[in-house]
N, C-alpha and C. Protein backbone atom coordinates (compact mmCIF):
# COMPACT_ATOMS: atom_id res chain seq x y z
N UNK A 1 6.41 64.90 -49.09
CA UNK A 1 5.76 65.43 -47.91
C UNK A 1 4.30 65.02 -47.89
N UNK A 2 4.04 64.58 -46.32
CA UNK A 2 2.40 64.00 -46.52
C UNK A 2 1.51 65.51 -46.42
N UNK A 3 0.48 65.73 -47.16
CA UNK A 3 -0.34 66.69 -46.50
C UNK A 3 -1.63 66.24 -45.99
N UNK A 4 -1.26 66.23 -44.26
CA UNK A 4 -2.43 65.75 -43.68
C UNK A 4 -2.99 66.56 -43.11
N UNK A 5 -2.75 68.24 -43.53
CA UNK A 5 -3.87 69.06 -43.42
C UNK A 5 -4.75 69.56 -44.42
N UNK A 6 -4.87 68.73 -45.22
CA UNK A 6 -5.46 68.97 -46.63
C UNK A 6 -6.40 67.66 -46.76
N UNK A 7 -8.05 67.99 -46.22
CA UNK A 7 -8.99 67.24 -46.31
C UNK A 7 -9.51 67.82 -47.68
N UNK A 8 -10.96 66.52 -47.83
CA UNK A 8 -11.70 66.89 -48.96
C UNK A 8 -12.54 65.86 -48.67
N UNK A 9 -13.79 66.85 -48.34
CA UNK A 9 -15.19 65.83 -48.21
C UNK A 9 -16.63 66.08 -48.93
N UNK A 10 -17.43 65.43 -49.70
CA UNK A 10 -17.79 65.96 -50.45
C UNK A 10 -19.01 66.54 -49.87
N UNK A 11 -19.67 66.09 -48.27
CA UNK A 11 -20.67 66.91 -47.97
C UNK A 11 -20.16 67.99 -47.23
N UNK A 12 -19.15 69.01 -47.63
CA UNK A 12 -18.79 70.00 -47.02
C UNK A 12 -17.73 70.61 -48.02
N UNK A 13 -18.43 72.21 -48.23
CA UNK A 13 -17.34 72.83 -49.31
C UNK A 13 -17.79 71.91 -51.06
N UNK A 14 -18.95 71.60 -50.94
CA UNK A 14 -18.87 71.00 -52.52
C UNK A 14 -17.77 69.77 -52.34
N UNK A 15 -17.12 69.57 -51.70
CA UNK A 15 -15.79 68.07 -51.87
C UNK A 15 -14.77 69.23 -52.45
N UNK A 16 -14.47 70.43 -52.15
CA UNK A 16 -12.85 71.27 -52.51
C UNK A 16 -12.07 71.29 -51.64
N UNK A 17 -10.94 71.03 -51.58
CA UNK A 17 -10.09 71.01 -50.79
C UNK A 17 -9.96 71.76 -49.51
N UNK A 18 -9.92 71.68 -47.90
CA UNK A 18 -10.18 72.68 -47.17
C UNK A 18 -8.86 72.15 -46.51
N UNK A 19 -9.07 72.97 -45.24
CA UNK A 19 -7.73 72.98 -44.44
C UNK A 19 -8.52 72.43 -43.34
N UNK A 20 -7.74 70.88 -42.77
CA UNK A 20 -7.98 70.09 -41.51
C UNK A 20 -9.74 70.30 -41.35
N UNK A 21 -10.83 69.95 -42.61
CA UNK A 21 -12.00 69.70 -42.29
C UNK A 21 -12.49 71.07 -41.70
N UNK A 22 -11.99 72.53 -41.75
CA UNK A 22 -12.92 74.00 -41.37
C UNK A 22 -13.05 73.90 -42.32
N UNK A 23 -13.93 75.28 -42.66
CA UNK A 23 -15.23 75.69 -43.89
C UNK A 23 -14.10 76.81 -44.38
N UNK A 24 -12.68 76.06 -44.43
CA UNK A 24 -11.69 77.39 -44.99
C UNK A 24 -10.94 76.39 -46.22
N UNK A 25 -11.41 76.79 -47.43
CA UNK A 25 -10.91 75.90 -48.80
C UNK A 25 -8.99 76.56 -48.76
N UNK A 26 -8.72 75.62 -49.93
CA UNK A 26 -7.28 76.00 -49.95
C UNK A 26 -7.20 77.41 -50.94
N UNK A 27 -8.42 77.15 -51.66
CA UNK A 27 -8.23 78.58 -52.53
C UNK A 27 -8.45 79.80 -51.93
N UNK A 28 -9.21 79.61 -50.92
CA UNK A 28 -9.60 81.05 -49.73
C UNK A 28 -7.95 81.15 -49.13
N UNK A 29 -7.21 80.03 -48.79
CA UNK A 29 -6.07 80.08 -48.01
C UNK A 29 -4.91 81.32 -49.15
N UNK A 30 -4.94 80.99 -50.29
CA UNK A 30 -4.31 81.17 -51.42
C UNK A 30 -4.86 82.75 -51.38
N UNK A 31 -6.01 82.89 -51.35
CA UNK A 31 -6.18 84.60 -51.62
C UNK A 31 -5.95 84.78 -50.60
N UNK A 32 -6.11 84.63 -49.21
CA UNK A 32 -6.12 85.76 -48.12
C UNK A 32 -4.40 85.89 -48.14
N UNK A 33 -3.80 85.04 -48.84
CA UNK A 33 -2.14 85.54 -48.90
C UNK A 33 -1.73 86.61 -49.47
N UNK A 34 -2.54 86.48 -50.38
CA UNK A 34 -2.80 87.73 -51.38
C UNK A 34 -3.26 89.10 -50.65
N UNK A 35 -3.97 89.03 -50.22
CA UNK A 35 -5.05 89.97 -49.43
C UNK A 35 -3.74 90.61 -48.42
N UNK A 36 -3.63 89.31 -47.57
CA UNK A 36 -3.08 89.76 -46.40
C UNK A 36 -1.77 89.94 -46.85
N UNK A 37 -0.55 90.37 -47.09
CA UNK A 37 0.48 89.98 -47.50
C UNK A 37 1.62 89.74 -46.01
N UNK A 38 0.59 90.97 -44.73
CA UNK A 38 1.56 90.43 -43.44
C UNK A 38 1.11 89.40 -42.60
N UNK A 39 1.74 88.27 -42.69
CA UNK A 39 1.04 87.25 -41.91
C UNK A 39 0.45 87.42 -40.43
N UNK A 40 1.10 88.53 -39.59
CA UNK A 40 0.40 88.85 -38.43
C UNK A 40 -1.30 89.31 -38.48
N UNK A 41 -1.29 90.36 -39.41
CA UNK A 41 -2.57 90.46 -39.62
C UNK A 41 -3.86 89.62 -40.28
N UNK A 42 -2.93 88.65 -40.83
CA UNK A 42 -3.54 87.37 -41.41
C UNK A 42 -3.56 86.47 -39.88
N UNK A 43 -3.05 86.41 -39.11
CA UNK A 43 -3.45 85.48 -38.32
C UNK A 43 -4.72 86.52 -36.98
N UNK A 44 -4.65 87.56 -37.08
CA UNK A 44 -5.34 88.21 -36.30
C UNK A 44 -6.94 88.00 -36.80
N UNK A 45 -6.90 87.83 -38.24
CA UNK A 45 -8.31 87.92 -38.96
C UNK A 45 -8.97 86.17 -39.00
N UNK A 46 -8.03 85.87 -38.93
CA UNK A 46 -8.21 83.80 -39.04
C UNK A 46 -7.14 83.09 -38.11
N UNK A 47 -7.41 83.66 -36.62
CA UNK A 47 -6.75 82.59 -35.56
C UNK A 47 -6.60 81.32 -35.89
N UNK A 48 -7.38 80.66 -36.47
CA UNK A 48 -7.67 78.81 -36.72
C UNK A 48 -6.54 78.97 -37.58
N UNK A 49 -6.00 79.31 -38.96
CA UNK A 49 -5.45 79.52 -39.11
C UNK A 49 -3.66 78.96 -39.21
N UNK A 50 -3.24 78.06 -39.24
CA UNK A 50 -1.63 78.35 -38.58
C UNK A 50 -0.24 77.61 -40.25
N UNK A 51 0.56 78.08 -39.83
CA UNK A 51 1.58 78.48 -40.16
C UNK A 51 1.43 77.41 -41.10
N UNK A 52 1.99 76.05 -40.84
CA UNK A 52 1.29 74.68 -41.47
C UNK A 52 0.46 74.48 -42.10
N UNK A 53 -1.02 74.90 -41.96
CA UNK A 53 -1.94 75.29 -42.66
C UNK A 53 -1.40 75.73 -43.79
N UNK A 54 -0.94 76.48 -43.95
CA UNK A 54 -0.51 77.84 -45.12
C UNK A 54 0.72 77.20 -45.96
N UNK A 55 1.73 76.83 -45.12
CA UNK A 55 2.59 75.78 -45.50
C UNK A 55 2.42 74.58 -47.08
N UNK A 56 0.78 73.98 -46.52
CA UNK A 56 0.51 72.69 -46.69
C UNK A 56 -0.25 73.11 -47.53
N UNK A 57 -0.96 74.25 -48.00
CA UNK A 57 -1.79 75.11 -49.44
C UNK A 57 -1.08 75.39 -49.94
N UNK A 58 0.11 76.25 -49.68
CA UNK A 58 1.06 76.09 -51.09
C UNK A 58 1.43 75.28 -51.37
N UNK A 59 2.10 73.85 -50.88
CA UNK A 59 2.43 72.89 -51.96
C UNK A 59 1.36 72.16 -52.43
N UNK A 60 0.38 71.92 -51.82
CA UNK A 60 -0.76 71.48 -52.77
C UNK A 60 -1.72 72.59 -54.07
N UNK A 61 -1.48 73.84 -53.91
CA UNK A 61 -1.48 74.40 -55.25
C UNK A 61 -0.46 73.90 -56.16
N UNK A 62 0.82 73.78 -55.64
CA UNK A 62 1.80 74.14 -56.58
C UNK A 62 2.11 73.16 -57.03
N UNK A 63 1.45 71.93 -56.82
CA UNK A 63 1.55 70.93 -57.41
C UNK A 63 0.89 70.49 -58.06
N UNK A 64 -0.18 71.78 -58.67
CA UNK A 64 -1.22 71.54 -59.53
C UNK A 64 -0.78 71.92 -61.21
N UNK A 65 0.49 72.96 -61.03
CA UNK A 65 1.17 73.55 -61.58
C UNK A 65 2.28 72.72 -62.51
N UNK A 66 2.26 73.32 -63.72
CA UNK A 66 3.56 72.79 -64.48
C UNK A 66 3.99 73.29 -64.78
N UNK A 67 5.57 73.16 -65.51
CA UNK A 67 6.59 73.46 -65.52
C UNK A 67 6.62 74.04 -67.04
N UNK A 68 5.69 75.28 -67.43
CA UNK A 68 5.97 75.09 -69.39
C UNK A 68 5.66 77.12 -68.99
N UNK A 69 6.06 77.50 -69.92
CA UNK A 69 6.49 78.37 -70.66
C UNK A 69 5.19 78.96 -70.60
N UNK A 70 5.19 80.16 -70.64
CA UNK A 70 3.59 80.55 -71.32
C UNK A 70 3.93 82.03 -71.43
N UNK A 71 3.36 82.62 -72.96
CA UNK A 71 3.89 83.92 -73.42
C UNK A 71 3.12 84.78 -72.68
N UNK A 72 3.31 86.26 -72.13
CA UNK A 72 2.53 87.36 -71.75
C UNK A 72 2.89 88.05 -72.42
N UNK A 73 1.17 89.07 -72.29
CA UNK A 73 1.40 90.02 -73.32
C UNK A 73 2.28 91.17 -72.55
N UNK A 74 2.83 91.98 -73.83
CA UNK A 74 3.47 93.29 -73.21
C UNK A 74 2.57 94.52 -73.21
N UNK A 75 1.44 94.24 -73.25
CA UNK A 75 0.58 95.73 -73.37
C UNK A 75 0.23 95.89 -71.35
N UNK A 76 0.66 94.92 -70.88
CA UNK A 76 0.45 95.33 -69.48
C UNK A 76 1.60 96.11 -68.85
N UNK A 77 2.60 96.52 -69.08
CA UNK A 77 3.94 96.58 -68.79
C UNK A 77 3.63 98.09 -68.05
N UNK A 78 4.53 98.43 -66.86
CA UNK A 78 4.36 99.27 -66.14
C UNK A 78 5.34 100.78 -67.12
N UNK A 79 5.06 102.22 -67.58
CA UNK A 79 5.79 103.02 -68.03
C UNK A 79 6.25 103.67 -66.84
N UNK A 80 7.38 103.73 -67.11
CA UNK A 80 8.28 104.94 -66.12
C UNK A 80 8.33 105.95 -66.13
């Protein structure tokens, strides 16, 4: 898949990855998913915003990502 909404210029944003050249990085895209978890209200707060956009930040995170193992601790574990 091409991602041709995934610019990177270096006099804007430091050169980090943004979405289609706005002042909105892919890592801002990545938390407000977080933040927002209902996309309606995520698009109410960032009209510019769209579906594609969001689309085209997750696979370019997730392709930053590899495929290995990694231990967690159990002292976080939720008690019942």
């Amino acid at each position: 898949m091409r991602l041709d909404r995934i610019t990177s210029n270096p006099k804007r944003m430091n050169g980090q990855p943004c979405i289609r050249n706005l002042r909105l990085t892919v890592r801002r895209v990545i938390e407000l998913l977080a933040i927002y978890p209902n996309r309606e209200e995520l698009h109410q707060e960032f009209p510019e915003l769209e579906d594609e956009d969001i689309q085209q930040a997750l696979i370019f995170v997730s392709s930053y990502l590899d495929d290995r193992i990694i231990e967690l601790s159990n002292r976080y574990e939720a008690v019942a």
